[in-house]
C-alpha atoms as a PDB file:
ATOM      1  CA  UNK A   1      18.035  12.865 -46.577  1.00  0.00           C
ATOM      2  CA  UNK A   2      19.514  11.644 -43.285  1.00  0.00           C
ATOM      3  CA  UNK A   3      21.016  13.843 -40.568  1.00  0.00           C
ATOM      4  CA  UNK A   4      23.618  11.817 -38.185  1.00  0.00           C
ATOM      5  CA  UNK A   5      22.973  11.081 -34.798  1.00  0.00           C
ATOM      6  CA  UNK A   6      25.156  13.631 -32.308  1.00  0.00           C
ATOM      7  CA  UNK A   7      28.754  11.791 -31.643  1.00  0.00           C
ATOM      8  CA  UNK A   8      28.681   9.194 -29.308  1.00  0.00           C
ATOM      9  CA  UNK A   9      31.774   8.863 -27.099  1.00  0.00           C
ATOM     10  CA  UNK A  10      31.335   4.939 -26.394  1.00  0.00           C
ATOM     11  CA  UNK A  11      32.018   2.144 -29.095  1.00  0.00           C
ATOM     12  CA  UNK A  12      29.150   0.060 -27.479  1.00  0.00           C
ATOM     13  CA  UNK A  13      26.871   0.043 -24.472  1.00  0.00           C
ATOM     14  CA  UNK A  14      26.517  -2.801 -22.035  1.00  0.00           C
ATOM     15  CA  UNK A  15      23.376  -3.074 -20.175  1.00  0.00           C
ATOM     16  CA  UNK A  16      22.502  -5.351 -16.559  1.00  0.00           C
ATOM     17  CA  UNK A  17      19.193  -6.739 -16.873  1.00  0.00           C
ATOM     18  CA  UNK A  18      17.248  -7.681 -13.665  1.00  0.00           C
ATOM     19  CA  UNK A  19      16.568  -2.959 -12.539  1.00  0.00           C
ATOM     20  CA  UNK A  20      17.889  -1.635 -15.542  1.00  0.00           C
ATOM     21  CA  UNK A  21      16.265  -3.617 -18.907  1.00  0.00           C
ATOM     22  CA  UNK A  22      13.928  -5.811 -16.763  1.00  0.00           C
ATOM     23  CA  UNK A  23      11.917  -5.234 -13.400  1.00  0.00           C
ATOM     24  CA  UNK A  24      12.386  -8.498 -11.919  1.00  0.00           C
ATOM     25  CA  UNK A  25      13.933  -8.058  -8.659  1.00  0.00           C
ATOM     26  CA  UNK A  26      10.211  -6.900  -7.041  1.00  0.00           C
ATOM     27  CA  UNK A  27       9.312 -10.119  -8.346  1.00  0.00           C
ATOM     28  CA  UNK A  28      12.249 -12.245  -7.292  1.00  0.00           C
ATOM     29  CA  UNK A  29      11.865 -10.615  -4.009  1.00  0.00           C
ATOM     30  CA  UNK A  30       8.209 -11.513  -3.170  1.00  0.00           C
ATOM     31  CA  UNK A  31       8.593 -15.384  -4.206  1.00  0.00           C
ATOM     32  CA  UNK A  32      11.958 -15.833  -2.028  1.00  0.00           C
ATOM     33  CA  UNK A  33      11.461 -13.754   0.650  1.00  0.00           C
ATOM     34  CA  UNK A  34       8.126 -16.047   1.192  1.00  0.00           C
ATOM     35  CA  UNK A  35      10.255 -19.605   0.671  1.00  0.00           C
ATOM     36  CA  UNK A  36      12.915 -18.410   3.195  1.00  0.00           C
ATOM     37  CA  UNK A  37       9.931 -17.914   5.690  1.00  0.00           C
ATOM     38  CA  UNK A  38       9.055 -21.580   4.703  1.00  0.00           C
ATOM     39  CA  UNK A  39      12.216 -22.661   5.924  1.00  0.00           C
ATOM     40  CA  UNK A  40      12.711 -20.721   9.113  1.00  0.00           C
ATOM     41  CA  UNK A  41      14.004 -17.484   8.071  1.00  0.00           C
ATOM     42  CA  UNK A  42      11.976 -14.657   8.654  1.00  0.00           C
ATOM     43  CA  UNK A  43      13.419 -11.224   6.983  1.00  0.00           C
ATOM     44  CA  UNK A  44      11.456  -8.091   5.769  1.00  0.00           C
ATOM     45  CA  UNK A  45      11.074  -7.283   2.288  1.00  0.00           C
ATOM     46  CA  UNK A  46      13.272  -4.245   2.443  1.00  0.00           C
ATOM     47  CA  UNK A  47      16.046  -5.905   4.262  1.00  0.00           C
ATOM     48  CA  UNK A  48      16.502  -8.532   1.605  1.00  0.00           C
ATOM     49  CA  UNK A  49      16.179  -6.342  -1.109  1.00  0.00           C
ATOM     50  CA  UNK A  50      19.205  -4.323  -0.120  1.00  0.00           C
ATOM     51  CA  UNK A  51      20.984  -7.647   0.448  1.00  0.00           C
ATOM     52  CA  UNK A  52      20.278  -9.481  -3.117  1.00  0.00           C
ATOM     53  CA  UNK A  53      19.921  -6.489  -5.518  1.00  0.00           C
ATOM     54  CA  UNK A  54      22.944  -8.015  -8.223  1.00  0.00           C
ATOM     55  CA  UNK A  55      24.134 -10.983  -6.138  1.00  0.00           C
ATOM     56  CA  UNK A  56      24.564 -14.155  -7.499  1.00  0.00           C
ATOM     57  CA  UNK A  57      22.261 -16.310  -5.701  1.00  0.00           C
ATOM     58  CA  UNK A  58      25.407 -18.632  -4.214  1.00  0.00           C
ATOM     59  CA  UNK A  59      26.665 -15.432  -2.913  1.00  0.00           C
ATOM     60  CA  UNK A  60      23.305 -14.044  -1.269  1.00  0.00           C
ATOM     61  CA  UNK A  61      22.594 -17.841   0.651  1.00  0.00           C
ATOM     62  CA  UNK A  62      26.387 -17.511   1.815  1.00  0.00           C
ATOM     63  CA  UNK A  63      25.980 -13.864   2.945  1.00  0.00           C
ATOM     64  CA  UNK A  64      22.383 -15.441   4.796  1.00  0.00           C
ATOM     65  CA  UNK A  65      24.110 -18.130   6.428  1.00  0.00           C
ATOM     66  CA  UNK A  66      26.939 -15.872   7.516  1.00  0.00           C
ATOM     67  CA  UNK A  67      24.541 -13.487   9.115  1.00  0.00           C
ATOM     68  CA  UNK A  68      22.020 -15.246  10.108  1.00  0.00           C
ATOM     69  CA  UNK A  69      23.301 -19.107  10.818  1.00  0.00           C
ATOM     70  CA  UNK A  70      20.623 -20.337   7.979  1.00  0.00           C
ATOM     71  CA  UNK A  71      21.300 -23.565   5.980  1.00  0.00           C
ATOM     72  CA  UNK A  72      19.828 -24.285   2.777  1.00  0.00           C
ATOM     73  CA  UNK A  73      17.406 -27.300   2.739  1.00  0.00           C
ATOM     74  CA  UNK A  74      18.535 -29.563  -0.146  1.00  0.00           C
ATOM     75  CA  UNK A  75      15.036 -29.017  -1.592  1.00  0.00           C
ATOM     76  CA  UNK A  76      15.229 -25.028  -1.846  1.00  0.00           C
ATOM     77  CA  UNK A  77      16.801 -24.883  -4.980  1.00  0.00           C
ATOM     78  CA  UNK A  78      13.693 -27.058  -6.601  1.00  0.00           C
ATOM     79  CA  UNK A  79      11.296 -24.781  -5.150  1.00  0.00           C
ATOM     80  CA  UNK A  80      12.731 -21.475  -5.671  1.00  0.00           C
ATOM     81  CA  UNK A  81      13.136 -22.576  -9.652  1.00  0.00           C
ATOM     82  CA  UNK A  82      10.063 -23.911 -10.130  1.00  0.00           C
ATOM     83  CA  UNK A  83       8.331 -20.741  -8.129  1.00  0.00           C
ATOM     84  CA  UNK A  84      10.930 -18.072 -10.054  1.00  0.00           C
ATOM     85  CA  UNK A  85      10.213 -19.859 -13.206  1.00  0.00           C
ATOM     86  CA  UNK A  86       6.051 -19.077 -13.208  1.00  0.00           C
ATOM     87  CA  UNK A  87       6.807 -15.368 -11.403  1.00  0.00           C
ATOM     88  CA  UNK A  88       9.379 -14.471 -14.168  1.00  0.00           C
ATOM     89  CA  UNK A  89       6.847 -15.243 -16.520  1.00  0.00           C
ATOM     90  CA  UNK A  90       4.738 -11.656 -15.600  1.00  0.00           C
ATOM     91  CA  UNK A  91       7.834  -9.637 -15.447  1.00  0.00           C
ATOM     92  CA  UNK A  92       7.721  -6.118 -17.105  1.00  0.00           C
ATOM     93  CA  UNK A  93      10.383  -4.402 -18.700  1.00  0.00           C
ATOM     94  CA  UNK A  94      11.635  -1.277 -16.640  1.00  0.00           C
ATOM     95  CA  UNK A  95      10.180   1.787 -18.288  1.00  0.00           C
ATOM     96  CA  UNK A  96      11.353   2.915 -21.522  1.00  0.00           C
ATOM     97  CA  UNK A  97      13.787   0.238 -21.878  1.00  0.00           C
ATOM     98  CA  UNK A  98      12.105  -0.927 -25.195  1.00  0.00           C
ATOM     99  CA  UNK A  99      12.598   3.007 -26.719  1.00  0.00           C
ATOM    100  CA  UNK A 100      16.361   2.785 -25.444  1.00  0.00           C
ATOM    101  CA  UNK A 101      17.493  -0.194 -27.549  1.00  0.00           C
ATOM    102  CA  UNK A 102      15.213   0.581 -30.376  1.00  0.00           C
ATOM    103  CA  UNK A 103      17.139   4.310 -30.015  1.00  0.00           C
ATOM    104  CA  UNK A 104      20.540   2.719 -30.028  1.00  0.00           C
ATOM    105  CA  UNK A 105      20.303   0.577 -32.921  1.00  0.00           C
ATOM    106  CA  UNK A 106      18.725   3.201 -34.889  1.00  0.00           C
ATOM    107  CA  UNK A 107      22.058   5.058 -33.699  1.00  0.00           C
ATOM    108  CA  UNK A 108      24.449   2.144 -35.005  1.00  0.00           C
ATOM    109  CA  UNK A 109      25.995   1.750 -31.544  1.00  0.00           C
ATOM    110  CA  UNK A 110      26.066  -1.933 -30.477  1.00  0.00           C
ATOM    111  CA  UNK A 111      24.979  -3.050 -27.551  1.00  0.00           C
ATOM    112  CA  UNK A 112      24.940  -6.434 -25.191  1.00  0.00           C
ATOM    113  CA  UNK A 113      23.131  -7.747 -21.819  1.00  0.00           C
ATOM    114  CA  UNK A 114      25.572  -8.797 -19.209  1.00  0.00           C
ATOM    115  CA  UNK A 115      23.834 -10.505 -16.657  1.00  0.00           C
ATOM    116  CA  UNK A 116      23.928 -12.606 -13.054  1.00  0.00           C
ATOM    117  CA  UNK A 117      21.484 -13.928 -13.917  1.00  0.00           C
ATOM    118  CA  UNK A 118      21.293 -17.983 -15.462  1.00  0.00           C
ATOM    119  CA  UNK A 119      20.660 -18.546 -19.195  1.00  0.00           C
ATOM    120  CA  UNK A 120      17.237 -19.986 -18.769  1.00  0.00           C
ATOM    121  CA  UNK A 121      16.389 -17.410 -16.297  1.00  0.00           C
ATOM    122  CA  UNK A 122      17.851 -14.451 -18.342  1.00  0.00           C
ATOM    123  CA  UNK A 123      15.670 -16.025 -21.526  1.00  0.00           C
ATOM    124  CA  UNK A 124      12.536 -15.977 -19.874  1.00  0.00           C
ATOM    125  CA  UNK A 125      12.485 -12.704 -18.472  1.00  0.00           C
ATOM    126  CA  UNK A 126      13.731 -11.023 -21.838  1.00  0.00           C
ATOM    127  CA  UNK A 127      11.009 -13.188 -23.683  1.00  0.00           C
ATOM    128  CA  UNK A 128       8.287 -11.876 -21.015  1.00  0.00           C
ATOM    129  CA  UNK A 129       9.222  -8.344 -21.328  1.00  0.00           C
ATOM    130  CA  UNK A 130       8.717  -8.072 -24.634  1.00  0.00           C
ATOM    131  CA  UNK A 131      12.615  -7.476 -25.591  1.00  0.00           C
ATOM    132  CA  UNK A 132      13.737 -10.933 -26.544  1.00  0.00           C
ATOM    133  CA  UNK A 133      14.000  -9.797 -30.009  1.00  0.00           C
ATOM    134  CA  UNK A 134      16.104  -6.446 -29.542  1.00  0.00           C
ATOM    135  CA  UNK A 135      18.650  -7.801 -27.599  1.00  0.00           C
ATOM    136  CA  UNK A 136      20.382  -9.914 -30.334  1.00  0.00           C
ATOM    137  CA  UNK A 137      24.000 -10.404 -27.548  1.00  0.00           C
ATOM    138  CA  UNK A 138      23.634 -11.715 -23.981  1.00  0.00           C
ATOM    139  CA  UNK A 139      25.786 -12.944 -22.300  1.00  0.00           C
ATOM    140  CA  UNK A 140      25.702 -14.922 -18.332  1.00  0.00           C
ATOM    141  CA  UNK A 141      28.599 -15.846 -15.733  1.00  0.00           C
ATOM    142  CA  UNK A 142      28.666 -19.136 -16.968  1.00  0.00           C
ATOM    143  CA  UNK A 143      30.414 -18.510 -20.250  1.00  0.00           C
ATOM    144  CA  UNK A 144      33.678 -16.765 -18.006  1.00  0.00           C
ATOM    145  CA  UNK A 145      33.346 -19.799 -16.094  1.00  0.00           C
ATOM    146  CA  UNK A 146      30.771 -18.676 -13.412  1.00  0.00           C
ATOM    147  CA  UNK A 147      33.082 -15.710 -12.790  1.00  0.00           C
ATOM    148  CA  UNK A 148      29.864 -13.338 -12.601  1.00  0.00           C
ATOM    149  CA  UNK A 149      29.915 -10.179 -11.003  1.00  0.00           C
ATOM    150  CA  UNK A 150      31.638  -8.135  -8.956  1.00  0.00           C
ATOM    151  CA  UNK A 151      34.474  -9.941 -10.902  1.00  0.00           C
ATOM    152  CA  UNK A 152      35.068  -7.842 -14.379  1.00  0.00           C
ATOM    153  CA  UNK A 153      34.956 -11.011 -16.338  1.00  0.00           C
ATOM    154  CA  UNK A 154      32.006 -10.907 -17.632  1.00  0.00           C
ATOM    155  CA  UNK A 155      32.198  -7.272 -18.874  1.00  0.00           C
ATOM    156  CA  UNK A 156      35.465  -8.131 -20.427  1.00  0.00           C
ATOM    157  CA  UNK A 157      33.814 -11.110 -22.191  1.00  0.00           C
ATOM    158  CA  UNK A 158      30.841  -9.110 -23.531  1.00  0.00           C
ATOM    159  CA  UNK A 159      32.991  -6.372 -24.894  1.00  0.00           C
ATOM    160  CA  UNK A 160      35.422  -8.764 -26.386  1.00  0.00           C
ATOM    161  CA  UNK A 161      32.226 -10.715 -28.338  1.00  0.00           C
ATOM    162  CA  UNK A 162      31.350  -6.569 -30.007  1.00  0.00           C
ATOM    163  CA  UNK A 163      34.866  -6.241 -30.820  1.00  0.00           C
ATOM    164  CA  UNK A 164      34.951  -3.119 -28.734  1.00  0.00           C
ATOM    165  CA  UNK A 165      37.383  -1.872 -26.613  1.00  0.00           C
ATOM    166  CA  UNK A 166      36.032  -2.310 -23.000  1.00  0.00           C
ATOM    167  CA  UNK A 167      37.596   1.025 -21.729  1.00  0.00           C
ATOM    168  CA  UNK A 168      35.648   2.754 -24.889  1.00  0.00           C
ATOM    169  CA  UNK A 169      32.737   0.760 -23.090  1.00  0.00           C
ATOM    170  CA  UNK A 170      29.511   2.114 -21.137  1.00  0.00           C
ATOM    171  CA  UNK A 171      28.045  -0.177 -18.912  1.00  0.00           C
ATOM    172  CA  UNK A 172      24.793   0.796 -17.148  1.00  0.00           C
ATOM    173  CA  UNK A 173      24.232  -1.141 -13.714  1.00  0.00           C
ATOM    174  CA  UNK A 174      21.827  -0.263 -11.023  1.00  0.00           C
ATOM    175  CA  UNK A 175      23.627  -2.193  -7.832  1.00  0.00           C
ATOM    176  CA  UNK A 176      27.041  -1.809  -6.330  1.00  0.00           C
ATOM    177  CA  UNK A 177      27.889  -5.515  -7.489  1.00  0.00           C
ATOM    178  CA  UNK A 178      27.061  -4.565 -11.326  1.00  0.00           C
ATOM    179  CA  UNK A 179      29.044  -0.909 -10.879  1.00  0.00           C
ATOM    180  CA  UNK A 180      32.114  -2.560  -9.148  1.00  0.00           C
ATOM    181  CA  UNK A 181      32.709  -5.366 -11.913  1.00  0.00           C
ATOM    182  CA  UNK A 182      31.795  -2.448 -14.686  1.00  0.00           C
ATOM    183  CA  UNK A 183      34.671  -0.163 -12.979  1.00  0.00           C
ATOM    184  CA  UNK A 184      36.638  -3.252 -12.434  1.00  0.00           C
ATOM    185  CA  UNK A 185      36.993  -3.993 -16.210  1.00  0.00           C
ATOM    186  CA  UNK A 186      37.836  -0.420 -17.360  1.00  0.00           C
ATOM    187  CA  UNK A 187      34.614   0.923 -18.303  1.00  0.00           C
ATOM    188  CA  UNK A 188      32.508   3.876 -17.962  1.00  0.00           C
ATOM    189  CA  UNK A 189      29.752   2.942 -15.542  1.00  0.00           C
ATOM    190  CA  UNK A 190      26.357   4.935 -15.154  1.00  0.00           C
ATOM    191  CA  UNK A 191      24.149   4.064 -12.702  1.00  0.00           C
ATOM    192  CA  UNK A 192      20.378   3.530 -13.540  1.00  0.00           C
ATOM    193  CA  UNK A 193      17.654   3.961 -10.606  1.00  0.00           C
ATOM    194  CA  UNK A 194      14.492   3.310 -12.640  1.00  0.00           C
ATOM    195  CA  UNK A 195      13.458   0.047 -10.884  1.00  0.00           C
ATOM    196  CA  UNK A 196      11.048  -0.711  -8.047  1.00  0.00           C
ATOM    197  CA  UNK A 197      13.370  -1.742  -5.964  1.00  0.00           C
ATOM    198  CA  UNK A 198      15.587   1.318  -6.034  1.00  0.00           C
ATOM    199  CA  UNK A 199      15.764   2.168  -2.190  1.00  0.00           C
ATOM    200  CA  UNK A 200      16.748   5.498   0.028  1.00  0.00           C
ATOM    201  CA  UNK A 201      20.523   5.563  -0.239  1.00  0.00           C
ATOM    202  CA  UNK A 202      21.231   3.556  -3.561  1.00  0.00           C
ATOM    203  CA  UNK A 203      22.489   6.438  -4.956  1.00  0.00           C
ATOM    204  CA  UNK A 204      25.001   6.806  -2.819  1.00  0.00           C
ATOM    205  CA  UNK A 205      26.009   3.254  -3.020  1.00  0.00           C
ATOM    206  CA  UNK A 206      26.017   3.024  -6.446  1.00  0.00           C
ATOM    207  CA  UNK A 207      28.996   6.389  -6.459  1.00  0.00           C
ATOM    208  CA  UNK A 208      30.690   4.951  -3.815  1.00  0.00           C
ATOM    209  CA  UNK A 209      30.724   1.802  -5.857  1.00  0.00           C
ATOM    210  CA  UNK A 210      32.447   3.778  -8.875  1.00  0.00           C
ATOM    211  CA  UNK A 211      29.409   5.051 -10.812  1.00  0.00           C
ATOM    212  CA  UNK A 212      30.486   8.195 -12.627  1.00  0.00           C
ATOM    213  CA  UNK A 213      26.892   9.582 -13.340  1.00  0.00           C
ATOM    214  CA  UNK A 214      23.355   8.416 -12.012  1.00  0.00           C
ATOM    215  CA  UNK A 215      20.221   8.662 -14.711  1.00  0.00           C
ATOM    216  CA  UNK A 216      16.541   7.983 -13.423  1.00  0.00           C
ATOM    217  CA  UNK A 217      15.065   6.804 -16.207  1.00  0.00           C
ATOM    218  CA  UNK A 218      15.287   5.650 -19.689  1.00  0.00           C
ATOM    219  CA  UNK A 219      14.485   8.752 -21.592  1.00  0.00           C
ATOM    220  CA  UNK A 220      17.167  10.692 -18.999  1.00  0.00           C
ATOM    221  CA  UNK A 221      19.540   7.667 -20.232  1.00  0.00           C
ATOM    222  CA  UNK A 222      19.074   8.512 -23.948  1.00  0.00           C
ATOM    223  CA  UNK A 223      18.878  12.010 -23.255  1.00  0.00           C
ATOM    224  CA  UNK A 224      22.538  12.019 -21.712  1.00  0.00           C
ATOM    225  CA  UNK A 225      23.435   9.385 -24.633  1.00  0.00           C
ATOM    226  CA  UNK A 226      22.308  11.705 -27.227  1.00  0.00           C
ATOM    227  CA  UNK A 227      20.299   8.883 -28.765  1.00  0.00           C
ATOM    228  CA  UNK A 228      16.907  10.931 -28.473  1.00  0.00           C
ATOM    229  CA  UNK A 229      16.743  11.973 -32.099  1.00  0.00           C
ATOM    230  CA  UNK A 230      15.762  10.739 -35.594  1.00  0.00           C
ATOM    231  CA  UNK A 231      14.856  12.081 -38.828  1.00  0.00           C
ATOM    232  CA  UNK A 232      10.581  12.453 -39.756  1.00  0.00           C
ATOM    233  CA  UNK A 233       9.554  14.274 -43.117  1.00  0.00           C
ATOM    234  CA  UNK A 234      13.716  15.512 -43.753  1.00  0.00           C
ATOM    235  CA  UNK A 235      13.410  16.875 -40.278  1.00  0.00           C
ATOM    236  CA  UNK A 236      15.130  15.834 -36.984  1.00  0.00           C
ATOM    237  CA  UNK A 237      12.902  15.458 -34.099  1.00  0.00           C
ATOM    238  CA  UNK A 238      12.678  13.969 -30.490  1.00  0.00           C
ATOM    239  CA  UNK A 239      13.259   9.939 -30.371  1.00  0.00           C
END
């Protein structure tokens, strides 16, 4: 016998990966905070966090030369990739994320990564966290034509490939860039501070971004989602 999930109120659920479904950005943080050093830009570990959390990296070197009058060396891009490439290799996923997806396909409600970040990049750190195979739809900036976030394009895109209505769409972000382009495209947008690199006053930025509700973990996530249940011996118990 099967007893249905509780009812949903989204048609599909689109998740950020680097904080929400991967915790990458401690990572990312570590190998190019150390290569900006290398080329003459000293910055604490705290301070670039807050500046890169869901930036494109064209937009975080232009906000760093803005600020700070620092040019990218031609050979930074080699570095950084080859150096991002090994670290992305140990990255973790963020807790629970694993029980999440497994939750929401049990529930029949689709899902989709929408990610900054590049393909190769994106493939790698789903493949080293262990969630390569539950995540069946991701999609990057460069299939809206490098429109990534804050621009809604990519949201837009993602709901369009699940044939759901974006404004019938929940997207869970954990940086003002993610929440703006999630708002910007007409969806519901939670914000998820699970991460290491959530800071002191995220929160706030991420409801002043247009983030409707703010979950600290996974198993709050699927709690609020109403995802936490399934059937064991004809009885329903906790997911």
């Amino acid at each position: 016998m099967s007893v249905p999930f509780p009812a949903v109120p989204f048609a599909a659920v689109l998740f950020d990966l680097d904080g929400v479904l991967v915790d990458s950005e401690g990572v990312s943080n570590v190998v190019l905070v150390r290569l900006l050093a290398k080329h003459g830009l000293v910055i604490g570990h705290a301070e670039f966090m807050a500046r890169s959390v869901g930036k494109s990296f064209a937009a975080l070197y232009g906000h760093l030369e803005e600020d700070y009058g620092w040019t990218r060396p031609e050979s930074f891009d080699a570095e950084s990739d080859a150096a991002l490439a090994v670290s992305f290799l140990s990255v973790q996923e963020v807790p629970g994320a694993g029980q999440t997806l497994a939750a929401l396909h049990r529930a029949g409600l689709p899902y989709a990564v929408a990610s900054n970040s590049r393909r190769d990049r994106l493939d790698i750190k789903l493949r080293a966290a262990g969630l390569a195979d539950a995540v069946l739809h991701s999609f990057d900036a460069s299939q809206v034509g490098g429109r990534g976030k804050p621009l809604p394009d990519l949201y837009l895109h993602a709901a369009a490939a699940l044939g759901a209505d974006i404004r019938r769409c929940l997207v869970i972000e954990d940086s003002p860039t993610g929440v703006q382009a999630g708002a910007a495209a007409g969806a519901t947008v939670w914000g998820l501070l699970a991460g290491e690199h959530v800071h002191a006053g995220l929160d706030e930025q991420l409801r002043a971004a247009g983030a409707t509700k703010l979950v600290h973990s996974h198993a709050e996530l699927r709690q609020e989602l109403g995802v936490e249940h399934r059937v064991e011996g004809g009885r329903v118990t906790a997911g």
